[in-house]
N, C-alpha and C. Protein backbone atom coordinates (compact mmCIF):
# COMPACT_ATOMS: atom_id res chain seq x y z
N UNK A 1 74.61 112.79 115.11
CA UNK A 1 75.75 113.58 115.54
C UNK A 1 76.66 113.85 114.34
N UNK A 2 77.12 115.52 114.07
CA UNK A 2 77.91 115.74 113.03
C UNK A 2 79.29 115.29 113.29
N UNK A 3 80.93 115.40 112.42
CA UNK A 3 81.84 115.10 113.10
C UNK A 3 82.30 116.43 112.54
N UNK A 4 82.77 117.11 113.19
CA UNK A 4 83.74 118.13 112.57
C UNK A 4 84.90 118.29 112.01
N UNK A 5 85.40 119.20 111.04
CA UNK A 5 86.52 118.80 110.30
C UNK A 5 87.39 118.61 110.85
N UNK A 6 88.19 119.23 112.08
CA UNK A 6 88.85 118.90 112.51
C UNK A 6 88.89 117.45 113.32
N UNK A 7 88.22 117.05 113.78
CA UNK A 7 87.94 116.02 113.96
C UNK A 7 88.47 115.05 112.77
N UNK A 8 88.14 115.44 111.52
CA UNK A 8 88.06 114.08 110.39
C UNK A 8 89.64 114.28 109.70
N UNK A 9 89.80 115.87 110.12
CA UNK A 9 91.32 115.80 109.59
C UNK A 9 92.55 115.24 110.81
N UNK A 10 92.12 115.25 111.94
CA UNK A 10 92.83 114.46 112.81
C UNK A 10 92.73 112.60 112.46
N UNK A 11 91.64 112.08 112.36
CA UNK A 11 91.17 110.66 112.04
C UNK A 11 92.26 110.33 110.73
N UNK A 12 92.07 111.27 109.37
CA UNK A 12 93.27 110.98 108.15
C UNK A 12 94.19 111.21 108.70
N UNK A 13 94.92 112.05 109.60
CA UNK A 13 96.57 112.25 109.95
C UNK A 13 96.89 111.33 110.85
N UNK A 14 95.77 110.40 111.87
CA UNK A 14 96.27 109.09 112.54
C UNK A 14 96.37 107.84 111.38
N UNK A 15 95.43 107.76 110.62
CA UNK A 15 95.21 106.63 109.47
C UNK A 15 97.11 106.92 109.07
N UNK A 16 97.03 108.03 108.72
CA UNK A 16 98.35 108.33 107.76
C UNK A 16 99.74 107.77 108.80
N UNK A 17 99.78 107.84 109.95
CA UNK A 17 100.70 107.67 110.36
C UNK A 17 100.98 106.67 110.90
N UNK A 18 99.89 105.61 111.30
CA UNK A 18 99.99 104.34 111.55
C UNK A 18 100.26 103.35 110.53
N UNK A 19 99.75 103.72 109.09
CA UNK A 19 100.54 103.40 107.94
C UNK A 19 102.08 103.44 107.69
N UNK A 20 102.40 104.81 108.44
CA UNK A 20 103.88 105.08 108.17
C UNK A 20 104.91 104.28 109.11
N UNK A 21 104.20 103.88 110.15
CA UNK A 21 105.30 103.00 111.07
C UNK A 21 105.11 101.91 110.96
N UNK A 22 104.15 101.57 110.22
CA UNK A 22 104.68 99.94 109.72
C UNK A 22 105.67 99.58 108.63
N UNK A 23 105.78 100.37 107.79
CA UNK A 23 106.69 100.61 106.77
C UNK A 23 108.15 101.57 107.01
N UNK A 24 108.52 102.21 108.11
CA UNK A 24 109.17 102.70 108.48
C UNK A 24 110.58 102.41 108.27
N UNK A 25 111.44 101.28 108.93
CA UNK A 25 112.55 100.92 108.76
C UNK A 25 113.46 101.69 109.51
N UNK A 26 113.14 102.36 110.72
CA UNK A 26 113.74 103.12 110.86
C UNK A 26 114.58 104.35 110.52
N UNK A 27 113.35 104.87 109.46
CA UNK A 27 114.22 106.14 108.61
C UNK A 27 113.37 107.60 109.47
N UNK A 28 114.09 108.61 109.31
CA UNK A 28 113.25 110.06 109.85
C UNK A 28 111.85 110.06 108.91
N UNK A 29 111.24 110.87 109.39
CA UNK A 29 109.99 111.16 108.76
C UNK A 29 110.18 112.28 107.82
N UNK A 30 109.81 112.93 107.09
CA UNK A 30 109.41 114.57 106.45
C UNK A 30 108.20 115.12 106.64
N UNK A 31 107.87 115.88 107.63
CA UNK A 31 106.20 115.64 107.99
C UNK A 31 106.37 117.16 107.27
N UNK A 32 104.94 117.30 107.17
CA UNK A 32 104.55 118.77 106.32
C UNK A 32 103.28 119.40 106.84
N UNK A 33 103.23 120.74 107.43
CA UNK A 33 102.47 121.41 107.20
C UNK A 33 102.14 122.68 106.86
N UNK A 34 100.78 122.59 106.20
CA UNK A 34 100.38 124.06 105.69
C UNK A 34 99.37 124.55 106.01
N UNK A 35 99.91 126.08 105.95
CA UNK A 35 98.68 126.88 106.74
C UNK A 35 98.30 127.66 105.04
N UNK A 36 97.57 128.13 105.79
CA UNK A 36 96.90 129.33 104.18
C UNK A 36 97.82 130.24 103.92
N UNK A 37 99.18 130.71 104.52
CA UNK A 37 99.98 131.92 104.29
C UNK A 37 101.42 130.68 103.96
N UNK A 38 101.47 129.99 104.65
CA UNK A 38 103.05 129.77 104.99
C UNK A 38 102.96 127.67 104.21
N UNK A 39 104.10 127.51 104.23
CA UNK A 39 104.41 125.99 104.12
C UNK A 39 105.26 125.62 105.00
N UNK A 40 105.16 124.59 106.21
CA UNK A 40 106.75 124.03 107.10
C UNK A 40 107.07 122.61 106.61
N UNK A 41 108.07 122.20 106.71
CA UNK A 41 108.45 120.84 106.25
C UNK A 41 109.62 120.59 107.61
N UNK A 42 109.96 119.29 108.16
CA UNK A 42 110.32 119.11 109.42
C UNK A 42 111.05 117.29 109.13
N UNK A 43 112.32 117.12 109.39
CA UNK A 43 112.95 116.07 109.32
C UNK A 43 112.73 115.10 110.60
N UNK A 44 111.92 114.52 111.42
CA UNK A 44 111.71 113.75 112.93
C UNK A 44 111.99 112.86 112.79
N UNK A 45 113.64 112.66 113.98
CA UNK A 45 113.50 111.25 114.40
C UNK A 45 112.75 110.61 115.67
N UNK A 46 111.61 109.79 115.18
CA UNK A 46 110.70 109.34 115.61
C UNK A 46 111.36 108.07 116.97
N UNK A 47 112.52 107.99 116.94
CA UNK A 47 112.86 107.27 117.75
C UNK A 47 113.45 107.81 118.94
N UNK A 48 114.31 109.02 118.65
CA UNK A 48 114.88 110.09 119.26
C UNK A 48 113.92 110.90 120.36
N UNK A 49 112.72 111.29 119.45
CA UNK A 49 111.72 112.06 119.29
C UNK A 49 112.29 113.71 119.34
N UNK A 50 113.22 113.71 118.19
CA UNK A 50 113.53 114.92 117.76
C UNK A 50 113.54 115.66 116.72
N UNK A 51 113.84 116.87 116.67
CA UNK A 51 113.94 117.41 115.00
C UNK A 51 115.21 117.58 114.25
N UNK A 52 115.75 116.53 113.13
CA UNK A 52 116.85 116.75 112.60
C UNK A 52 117.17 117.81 112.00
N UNK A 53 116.40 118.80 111.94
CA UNK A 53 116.29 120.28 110.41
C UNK A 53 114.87 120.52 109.87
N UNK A 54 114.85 121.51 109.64
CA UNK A 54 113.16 121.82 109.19
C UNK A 54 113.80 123.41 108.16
N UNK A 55 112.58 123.66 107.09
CA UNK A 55 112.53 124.57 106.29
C UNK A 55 111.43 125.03 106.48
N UNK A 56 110.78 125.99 106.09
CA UNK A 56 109.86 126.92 106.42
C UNK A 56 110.03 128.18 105.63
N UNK A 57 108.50 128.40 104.41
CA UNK A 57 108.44 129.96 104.17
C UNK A 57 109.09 131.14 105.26
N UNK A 58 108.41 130.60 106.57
CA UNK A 58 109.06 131.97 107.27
C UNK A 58 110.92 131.86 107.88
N UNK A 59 111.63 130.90 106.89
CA UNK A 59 112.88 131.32 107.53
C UNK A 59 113.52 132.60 106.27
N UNK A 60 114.96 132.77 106.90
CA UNK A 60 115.66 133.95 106.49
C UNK A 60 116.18 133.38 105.07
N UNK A 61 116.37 132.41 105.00
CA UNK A 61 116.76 132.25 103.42
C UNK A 61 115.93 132.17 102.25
N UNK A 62 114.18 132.23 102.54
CA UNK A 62 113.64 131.62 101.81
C UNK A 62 113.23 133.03 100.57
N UNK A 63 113.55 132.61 99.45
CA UNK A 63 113.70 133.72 98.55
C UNK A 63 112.36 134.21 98.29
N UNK A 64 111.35 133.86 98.13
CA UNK A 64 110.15 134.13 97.39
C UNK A 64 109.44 134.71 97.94
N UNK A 65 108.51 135.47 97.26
CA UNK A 65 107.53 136.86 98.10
C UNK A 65 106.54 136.38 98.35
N UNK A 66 106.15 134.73 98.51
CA UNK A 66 104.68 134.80 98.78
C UNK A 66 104.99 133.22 99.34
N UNK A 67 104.28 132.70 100.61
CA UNK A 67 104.62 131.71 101.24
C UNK A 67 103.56 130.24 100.75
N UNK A 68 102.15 130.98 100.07
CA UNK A 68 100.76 130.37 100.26
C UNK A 68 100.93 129.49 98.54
N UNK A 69 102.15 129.22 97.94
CA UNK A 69 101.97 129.11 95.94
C UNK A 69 103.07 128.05 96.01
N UNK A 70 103.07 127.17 95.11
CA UNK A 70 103.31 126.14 94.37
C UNK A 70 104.91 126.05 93.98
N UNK A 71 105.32 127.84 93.77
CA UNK A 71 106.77 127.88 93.88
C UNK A 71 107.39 127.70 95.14
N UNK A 72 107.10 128.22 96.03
CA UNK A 72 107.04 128.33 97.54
C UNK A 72 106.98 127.13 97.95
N UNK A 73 106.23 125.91 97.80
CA UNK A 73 106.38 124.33 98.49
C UNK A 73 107.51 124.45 97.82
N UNK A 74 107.85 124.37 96.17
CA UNK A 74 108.77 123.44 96.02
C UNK A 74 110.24 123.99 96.06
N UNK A 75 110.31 125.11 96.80
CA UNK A 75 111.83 125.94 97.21
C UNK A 75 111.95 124.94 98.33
N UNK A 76 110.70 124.93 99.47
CA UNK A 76 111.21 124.74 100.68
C UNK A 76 111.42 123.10 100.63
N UNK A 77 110.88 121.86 99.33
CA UNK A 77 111.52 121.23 99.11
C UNK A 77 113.07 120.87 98.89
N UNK A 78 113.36 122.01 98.29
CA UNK A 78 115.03 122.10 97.68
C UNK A 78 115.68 121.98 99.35
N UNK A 79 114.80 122.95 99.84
CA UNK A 79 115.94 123.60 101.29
C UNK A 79 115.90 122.94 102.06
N UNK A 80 115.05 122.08 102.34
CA UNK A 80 114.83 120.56 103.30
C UNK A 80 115.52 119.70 102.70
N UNK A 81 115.57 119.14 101.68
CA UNK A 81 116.75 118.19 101.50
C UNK A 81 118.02 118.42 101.25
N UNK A 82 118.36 119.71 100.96
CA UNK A 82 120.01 120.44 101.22
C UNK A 82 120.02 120.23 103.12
N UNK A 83 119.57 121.07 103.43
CA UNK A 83 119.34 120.48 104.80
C UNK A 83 119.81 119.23 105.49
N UNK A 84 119.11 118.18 104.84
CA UNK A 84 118.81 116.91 105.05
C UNK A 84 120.37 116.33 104.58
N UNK A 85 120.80 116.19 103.89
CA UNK A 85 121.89 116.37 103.22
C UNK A 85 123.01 116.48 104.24
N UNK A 86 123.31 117.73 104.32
CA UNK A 86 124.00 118.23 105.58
C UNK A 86 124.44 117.35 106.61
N UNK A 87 123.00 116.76 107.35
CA UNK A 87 122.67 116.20 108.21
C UNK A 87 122.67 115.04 107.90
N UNK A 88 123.45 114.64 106.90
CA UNK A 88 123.74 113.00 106.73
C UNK A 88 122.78 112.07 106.56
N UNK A 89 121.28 112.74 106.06
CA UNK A 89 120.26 112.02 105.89
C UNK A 89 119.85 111.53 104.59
N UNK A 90 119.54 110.86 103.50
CA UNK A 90 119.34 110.37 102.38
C UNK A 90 117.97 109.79 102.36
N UNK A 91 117.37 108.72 103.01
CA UNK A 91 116.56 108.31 102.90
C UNK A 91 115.16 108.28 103.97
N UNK A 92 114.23 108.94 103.57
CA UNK A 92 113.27 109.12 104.41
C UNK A 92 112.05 109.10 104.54
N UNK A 93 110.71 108.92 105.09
CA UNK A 93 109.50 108.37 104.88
C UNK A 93 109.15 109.53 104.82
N UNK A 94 107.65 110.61 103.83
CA UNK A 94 107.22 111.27 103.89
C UNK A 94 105.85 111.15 104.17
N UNK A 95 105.38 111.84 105.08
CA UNK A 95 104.40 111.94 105.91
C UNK A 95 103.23 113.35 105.67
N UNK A 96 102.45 112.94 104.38
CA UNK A 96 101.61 114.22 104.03
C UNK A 96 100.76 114.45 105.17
N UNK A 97 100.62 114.09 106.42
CA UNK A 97 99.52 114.33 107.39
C UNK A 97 97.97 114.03 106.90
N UNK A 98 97.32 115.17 107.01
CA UNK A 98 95.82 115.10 106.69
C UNK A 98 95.83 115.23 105.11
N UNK A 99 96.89 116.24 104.67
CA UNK A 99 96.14 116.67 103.41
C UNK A 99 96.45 115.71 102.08
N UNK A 100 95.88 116.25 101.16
CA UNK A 100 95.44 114.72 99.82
C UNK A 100 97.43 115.31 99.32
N UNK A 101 97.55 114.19 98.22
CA UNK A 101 99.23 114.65 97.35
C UNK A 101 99.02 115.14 96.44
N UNK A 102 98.54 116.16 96.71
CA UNK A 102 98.46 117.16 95.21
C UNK A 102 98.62 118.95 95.36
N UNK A 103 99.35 119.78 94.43
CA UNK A 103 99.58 120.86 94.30
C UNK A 103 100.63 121.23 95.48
N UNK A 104 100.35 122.12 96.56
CA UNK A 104 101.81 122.32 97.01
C UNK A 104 102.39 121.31 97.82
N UNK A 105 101.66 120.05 98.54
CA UNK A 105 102.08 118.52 99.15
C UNK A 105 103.06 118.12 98.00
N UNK A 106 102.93 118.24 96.65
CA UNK A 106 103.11 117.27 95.69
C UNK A 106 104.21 118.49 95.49
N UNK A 107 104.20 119.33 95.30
CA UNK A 107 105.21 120.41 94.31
C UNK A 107 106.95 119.90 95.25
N UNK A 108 106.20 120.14 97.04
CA UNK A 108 107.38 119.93 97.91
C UNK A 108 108.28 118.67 97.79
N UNK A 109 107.23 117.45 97.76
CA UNK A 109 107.83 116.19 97.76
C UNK A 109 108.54 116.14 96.18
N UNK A 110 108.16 116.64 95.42
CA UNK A 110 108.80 116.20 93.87
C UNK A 110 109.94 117.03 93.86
N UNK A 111 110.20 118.13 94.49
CA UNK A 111 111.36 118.72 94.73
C UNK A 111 112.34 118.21 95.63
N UNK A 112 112.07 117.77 96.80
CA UNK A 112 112.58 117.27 97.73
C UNK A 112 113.54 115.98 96.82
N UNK A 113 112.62 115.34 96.38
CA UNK A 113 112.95 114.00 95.40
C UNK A 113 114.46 114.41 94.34
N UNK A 114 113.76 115.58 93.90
CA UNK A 114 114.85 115.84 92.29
C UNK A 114 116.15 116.85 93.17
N UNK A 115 115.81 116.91 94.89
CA UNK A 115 117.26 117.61 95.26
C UNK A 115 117.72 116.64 96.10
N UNK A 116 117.61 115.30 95.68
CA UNK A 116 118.44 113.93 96.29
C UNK A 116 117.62 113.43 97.66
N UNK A 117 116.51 113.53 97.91
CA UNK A 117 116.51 112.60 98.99
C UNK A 117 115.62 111.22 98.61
N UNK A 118 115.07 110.30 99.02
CA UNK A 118 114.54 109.00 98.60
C UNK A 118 113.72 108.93 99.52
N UNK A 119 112.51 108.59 98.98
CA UNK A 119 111.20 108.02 99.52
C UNK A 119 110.16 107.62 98.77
């Protein structure tokens, strides 16, 4: 029997997150996802089970002409932790889901990082 990707990318995004609530401390999450056009990034309190603020290629502020590139994660880094900010949040667990930390996972979180939030 084959397993299909989706399948194996669901299996890494449970691995990933049962990791994250043991280490938790009660901080929001930063969960992230990407499609092939767009990047979303999303502040959850996991206790609440709500959304504190989220950024997204497709909102109205987001400057850049192309949603799917490396500049593009790491804007919507900036704008999630201004965001976050706002919202009286500082410190928070980031939650890459399925995908590996590299290129636009990595561009977002290192931005996120250098526009004040901690994780």
């Amino acid at each position: 029997m084959t397993i299909s990707s989706s399948d194996l990318a669901k299996r890494r995004r449970t691995r990933t997150r049962a990791k994250l609530k043991k280490v938790s401390n009660m901080r929001p999450r930063l969960s992230v996802f990407r499609s092939s056009k767009h990047i979303y990034a999303q502040l959850i309190d996991d206790i609440e089970g709500r959304t504190i603020t989220q950024a997204s290629t497709k909102d109205k502020e987001f400057k850049g002409d192309k949603g799917s590139n490396v500049e593009a994660a790491s804007e919507i880094g900036k704008m999630v932790a201004e965001r976050a900010k706002k919202a009286g949040v500082s410190k928070v667990i980031f939650d890459r889901g399925s995908y590996m930390y590299h290129g636009r996972i990595k561009a977002l979180a290192e931005s996120a990082r250098e526009a004040g939030l901690n994780f």
